[in-house]
C-alpha atoms as a PDB file:
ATOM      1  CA  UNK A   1     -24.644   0.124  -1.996  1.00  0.00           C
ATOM      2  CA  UNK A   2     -23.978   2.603  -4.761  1.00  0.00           C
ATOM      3  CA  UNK A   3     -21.405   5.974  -4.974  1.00  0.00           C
ATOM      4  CA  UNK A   4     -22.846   9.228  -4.195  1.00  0.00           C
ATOM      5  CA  UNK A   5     -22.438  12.759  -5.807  1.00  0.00           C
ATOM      6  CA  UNK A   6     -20.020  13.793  -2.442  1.00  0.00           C
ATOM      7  CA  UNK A   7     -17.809  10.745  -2.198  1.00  0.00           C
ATOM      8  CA  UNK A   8     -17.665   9.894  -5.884  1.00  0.00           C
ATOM      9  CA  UNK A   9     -15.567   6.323  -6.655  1.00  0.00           C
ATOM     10  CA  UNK A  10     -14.594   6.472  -2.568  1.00  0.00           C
ATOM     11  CA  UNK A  11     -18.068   5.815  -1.775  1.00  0.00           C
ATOM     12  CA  UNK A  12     -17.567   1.988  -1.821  1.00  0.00           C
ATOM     13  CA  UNK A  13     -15.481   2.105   1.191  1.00  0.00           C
ATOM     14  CA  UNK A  14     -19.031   3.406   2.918  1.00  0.00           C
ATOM     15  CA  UNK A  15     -17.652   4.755   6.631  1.00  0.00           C
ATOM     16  CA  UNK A  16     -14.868   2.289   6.890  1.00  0.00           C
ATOM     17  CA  UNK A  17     -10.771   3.320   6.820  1.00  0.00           C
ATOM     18  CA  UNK A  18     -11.742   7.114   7.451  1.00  0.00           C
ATOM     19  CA  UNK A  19     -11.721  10.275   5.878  1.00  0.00           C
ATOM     20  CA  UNK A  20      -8.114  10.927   4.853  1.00  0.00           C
ATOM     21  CA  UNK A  21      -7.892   7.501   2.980  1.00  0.00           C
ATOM     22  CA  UNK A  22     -10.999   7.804   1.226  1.00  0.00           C
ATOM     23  CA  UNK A  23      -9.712  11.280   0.111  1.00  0.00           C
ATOM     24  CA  UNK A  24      -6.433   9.772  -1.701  1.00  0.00           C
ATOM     25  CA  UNK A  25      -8.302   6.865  -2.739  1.00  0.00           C
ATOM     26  CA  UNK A  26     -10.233   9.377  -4.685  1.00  0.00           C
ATOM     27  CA  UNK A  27      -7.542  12.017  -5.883  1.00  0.00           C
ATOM     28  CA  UNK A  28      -5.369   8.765  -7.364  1.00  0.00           C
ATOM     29  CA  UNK A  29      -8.423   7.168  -9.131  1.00  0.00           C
ATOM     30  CA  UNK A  30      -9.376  10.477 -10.883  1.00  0.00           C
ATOM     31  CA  UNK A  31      -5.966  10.941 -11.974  1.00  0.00           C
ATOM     32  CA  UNK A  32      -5.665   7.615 -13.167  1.00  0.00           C
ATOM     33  CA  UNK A  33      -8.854   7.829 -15.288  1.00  0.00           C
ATOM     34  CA  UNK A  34      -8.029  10.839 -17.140  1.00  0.00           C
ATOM     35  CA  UNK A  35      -7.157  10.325 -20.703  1.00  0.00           C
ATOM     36  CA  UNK A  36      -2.995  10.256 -20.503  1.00  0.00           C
ATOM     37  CA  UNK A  37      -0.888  12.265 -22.873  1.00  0.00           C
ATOM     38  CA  UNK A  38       1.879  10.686 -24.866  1.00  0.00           C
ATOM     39  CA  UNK A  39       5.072  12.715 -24.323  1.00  0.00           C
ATOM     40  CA  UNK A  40       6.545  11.571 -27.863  1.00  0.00           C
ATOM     41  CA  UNK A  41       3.718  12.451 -30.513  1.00  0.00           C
ATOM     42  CA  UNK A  42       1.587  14.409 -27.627  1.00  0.00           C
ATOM     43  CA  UNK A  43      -1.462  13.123 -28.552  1.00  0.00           C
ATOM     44  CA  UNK A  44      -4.180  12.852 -26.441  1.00  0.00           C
ATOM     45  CA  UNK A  45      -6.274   9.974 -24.866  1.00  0.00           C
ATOM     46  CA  UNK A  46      -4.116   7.766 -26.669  1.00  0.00           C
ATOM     47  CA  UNK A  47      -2.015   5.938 -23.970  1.00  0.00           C
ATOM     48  CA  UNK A  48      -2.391   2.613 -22.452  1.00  0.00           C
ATOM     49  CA  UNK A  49      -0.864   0.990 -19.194  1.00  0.00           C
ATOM     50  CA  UNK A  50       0.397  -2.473 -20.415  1.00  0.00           C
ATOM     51  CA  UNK A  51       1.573  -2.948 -16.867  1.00  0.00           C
ATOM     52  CA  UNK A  52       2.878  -1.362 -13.743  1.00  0.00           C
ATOM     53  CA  UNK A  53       4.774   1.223 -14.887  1.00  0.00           C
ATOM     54  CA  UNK A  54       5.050   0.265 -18.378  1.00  0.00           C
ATOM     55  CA  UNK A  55       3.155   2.570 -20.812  1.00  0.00           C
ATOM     56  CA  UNK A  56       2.120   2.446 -24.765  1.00  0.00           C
ATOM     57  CA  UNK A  57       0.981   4.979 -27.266  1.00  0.00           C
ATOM     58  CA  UNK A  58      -0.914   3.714 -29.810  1.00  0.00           C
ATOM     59  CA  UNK A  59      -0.878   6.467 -32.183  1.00  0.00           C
ATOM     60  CA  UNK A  60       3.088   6.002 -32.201  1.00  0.00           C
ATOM     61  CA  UNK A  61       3.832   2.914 -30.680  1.00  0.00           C
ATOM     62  CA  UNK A  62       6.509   3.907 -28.346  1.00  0.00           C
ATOM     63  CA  UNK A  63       6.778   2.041 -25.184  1.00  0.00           C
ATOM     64  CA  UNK A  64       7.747   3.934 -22.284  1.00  0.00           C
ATOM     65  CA  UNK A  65       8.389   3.749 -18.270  1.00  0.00           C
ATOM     66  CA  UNK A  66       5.829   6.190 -16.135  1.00  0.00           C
ATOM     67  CA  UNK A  67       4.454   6.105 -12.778  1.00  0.00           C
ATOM     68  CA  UNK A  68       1.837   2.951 -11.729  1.00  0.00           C
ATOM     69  CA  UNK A  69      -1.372   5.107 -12.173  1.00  0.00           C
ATOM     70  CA  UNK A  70      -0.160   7.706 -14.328  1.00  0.00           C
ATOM     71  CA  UNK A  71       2.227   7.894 -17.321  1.00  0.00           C
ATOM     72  CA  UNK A  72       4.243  10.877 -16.781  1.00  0.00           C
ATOM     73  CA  UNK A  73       5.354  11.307 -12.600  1.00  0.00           C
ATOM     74  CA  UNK A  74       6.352  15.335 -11.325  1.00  0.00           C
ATOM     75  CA  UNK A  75       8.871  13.982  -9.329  1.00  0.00           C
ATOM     76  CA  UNK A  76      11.807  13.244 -11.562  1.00  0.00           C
ATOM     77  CA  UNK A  77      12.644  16.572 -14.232  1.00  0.00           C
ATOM     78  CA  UNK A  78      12.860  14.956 -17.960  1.00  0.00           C
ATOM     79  CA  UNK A  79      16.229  16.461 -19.508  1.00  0.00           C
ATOM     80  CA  UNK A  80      16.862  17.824 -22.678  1.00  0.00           C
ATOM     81  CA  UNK A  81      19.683  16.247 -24.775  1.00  0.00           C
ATOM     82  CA  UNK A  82      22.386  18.903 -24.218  1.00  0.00           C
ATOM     83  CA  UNK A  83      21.409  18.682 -20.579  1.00  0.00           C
ATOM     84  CA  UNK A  84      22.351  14.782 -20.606  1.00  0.00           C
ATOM     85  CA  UNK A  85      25.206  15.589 -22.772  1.00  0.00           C
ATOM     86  CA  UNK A  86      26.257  18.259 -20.327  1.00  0.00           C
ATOM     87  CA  UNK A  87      25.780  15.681 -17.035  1.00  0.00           C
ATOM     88  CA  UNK A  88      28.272  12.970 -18.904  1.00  0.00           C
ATOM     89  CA  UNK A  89      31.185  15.839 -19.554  1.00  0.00           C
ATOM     90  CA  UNK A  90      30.778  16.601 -15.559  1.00  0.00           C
ATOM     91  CA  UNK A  91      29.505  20.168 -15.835  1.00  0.00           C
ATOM     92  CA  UNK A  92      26.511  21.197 -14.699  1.00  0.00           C
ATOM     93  CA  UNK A  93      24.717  24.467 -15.399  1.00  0.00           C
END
């Protein structure tokens, strides 16, 4: 049983689980097999997963926390310094 063109890396599922879960399946599998960015030195293709969550560079070496199948997450807004500096003085722009 091999993947087809249509279903790409879903297509070992075959008809089973339906169409919806095949469909995230896929989208979460492409993203995680895309080269990842490091957000220090912003090099590309150069990021590792060491484990869940945990990621490496190894252009720079910096360790960092990210998402299970990606490195960087679009839920959570990264803040500048005067942003965090801002947050601990209690105002808030």
């Amino acid at each position: 049983m091999g993947k087809t063109k249509s279903v790409k890396s879903s297509g070992r599922f075959a008809q089973r689980y339906g169409a919806t879960p095949r469909k995230r399946v896929l989208a979460i599998e492409s993203k995680a097999r895309k080269g990842q960015r490091c957000p220090k030195c912003k090099s590309a293709d150069t990021v590792s997963r060491i484990a869940v969550g945990i990621w490496e560079c190894s252009s720079c070496g910096i360790k960092f926390a990210g998402g299970a199948f990606i490195s960087q997450t679009t839920l959570g807004k990264t803040l500048t310094p005067e942003e965090m500096k801002s947050l601990k003085k209690g105002t808030q722009s």
